[in-house]
C-alpha atoms as a PDB file:
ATOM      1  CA  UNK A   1       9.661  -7.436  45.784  1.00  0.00           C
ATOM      2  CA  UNK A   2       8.598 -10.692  43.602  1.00  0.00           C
ATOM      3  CA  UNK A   3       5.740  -9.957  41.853  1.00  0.00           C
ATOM      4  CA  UNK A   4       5.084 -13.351  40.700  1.00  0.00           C
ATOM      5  CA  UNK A   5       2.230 -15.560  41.378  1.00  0.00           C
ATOM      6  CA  UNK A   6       4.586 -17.334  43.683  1.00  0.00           C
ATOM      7  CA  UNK A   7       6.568 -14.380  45.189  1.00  0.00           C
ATOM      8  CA  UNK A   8       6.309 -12.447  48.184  1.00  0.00           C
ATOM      9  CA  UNK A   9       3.557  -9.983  46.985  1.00  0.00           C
ATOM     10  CA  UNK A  10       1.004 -12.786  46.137  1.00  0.00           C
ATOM     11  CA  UNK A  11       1.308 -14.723  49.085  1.00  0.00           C
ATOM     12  CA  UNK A  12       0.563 -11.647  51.200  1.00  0.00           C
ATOM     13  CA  UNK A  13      -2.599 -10.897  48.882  1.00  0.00           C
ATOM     14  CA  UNK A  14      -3.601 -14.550  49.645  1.00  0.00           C
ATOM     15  CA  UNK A  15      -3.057 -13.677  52.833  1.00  0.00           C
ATOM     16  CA  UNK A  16      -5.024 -10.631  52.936  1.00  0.00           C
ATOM     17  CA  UNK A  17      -8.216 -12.579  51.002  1.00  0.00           C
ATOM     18  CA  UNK A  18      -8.157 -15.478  53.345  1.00  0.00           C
ATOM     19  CA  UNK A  19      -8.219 -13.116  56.381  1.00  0.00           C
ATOM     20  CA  UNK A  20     -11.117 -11.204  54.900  1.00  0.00           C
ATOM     21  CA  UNK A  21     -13.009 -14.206  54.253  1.00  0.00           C
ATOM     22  CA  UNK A  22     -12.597 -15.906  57.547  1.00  0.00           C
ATOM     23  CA  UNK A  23     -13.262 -12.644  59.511  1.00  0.00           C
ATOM     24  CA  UNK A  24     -14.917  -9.940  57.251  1.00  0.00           C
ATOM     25  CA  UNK A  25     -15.358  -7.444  60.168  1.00  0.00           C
ATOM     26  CA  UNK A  26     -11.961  -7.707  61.692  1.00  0.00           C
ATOM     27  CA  UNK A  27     -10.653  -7.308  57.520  1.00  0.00           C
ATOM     28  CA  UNK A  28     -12.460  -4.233  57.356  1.00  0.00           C
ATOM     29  CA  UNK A  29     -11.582  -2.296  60.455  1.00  0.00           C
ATOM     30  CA  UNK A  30      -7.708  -3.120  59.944  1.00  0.00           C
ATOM     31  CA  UNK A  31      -8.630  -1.425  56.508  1.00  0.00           C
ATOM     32  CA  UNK A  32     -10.279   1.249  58.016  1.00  0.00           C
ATOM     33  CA  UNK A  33      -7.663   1.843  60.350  1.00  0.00           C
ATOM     34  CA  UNK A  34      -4.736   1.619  57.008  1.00  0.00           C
ATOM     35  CA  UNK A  35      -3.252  -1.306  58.721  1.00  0.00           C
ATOM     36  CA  UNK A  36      -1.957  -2.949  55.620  1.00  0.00           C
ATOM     37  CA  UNK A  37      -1.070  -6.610  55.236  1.00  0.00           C
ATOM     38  CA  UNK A  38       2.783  -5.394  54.370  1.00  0.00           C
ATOM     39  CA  UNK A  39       3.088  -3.983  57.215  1.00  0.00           C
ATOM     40  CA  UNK A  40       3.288  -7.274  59.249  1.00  0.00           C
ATOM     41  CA  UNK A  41       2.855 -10.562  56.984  1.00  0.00           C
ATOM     42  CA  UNK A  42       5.438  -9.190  55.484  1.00  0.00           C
ATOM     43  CA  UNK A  43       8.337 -10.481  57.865  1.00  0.00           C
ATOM     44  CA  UNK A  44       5.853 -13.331  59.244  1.00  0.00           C
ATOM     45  CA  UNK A  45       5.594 -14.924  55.730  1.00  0.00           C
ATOM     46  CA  UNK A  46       9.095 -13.872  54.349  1.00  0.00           C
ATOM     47  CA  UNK A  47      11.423 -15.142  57.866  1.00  0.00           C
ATOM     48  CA  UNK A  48       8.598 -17.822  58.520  1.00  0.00           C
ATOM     49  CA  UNK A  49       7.614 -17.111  62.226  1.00  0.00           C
ATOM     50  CA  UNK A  50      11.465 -17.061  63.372  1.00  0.00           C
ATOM     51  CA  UNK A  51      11.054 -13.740  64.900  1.00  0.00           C
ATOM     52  CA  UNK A  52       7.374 -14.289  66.264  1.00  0.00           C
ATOM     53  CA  UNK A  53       8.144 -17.490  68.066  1.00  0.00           C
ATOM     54  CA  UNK A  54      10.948 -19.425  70.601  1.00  0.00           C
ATOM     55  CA  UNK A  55      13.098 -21.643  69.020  1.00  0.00           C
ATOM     56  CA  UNK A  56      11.252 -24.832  69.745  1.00  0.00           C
ATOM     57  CA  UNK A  57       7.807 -23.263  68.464  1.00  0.00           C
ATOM     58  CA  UNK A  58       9.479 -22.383  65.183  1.00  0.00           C
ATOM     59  CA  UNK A  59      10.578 -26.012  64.767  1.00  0.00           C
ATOM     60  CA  UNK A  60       7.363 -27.453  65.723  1.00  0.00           C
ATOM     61  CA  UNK A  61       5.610 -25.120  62.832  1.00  0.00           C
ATOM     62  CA  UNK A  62       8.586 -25.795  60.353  1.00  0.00           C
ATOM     63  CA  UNK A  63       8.051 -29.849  60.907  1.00  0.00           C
ATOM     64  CA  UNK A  64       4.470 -29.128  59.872  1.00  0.00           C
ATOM     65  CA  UNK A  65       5.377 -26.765  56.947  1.00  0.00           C
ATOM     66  CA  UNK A  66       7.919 -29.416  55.978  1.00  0.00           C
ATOM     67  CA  UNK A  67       5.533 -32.312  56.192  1.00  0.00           C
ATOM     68  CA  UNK A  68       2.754 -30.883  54.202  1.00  0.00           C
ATOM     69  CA  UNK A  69       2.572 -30.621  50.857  1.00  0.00           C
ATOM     70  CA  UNK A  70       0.823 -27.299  50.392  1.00  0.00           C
ATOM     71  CA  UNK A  71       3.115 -25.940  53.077  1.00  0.00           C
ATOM     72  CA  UNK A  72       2.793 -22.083  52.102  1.00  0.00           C
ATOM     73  CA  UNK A  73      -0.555 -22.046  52.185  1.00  0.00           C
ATOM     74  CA  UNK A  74      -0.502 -23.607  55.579  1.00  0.00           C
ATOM     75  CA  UNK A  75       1.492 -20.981  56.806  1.00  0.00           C
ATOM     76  CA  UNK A  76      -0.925 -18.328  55.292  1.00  0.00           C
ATOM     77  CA  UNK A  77      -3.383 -20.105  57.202  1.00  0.00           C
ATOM     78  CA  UNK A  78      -1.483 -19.824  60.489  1.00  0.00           C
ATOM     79  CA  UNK A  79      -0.979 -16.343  60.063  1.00  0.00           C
ATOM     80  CA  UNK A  80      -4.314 -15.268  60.158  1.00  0.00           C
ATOM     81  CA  UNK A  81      -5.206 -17.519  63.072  1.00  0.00           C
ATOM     82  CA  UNK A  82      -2.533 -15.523  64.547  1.00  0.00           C
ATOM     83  CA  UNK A  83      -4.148 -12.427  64.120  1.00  0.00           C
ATOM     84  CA  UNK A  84      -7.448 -13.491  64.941  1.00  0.00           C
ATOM     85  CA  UNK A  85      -5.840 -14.998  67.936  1.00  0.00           C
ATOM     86  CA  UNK A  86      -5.490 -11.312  68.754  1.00  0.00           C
ATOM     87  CA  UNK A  87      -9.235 -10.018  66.681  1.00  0.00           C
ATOM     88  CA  UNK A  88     -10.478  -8.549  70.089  1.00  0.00           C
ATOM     89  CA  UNK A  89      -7.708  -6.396  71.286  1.00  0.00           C
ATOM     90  CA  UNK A  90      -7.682  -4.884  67.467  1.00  0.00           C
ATOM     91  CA  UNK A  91     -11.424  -4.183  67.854  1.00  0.00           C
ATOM     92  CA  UNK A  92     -11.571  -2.582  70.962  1.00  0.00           C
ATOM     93  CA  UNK A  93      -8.381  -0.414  70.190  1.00  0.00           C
ATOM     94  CA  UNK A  94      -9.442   0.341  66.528  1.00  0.00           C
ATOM     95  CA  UNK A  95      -6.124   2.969  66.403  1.00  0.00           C
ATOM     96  CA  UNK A  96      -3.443   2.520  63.394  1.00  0.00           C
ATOM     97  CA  UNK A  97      -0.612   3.046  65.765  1.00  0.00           C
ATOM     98  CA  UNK A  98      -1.648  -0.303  68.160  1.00  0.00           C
ATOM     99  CA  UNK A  99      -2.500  -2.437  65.980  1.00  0.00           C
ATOM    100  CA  UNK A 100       0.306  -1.710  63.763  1.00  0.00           C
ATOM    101  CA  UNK A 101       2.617  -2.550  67.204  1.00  0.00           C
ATOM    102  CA  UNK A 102       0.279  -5.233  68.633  1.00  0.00           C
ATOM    103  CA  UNK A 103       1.068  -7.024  64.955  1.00  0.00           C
ATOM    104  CA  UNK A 104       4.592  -6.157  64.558  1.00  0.00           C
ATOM    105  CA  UNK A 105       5.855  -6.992  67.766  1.00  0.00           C
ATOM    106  CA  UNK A 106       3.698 -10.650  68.174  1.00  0.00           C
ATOM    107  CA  UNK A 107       6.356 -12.170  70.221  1.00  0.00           C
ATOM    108  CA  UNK A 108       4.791 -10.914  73.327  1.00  0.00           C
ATOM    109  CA  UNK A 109       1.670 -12.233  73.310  1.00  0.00           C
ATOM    110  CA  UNK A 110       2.627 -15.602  72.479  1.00  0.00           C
ATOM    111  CA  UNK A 111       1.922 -17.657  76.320  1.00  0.00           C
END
């Protein structure tokens, strides 16, 4: 892994302190739970959404990526409204093993 300030490991910290401060609660019980970043941002951040989304999604986010100057952190941004899109099925599960697989496996619970 790229442990710069601009590689893979940074952006998924980022992504880990954005998501705790825009949902504190939801931060903690993935925590609890050892439901790591890594284990999910991971491929979001590092294929940019091409395996969460259909073809014509992933261009949609990439034109707004592309258009916008501070494109990664937009995309750190639209990974945790994707799990907060999600925050109540986490919560009410609260088990490693579902969240891990309602995280990993995104695609089908995009409408």
């Amino acid at each position: 892994l790229d442990h710069t300030a601009l590689g893979i490991t940074a952006r998924i910290e980022r992504f880990a302190g954005l998501l705790a401060a825009k949902d504190p609660p939801l931060a903690a019980a993935l925590d609890n739970i050892r439901v790591a970043p890594t284990f999910y941002a991971f491929r979001w951040i590092s294929l940019l959404m091409t395996q969460e989304l259909d073809l014509p999604d992933v261009l949609r986010l990439w034109d707004s990526l592309l258009a916008d100057e501070r494109r990664f952190d937009f995309l750190l941004y639209f990974c945790v409204a994707m799990v907060l899109c999600i925050r109540e099925e986490l919560l009410e599960h609260g088990d490693f093993s579902y969240s891990v697989k309602a995280l990993q496996h995104y695609e089908s619970r995009v409408p």
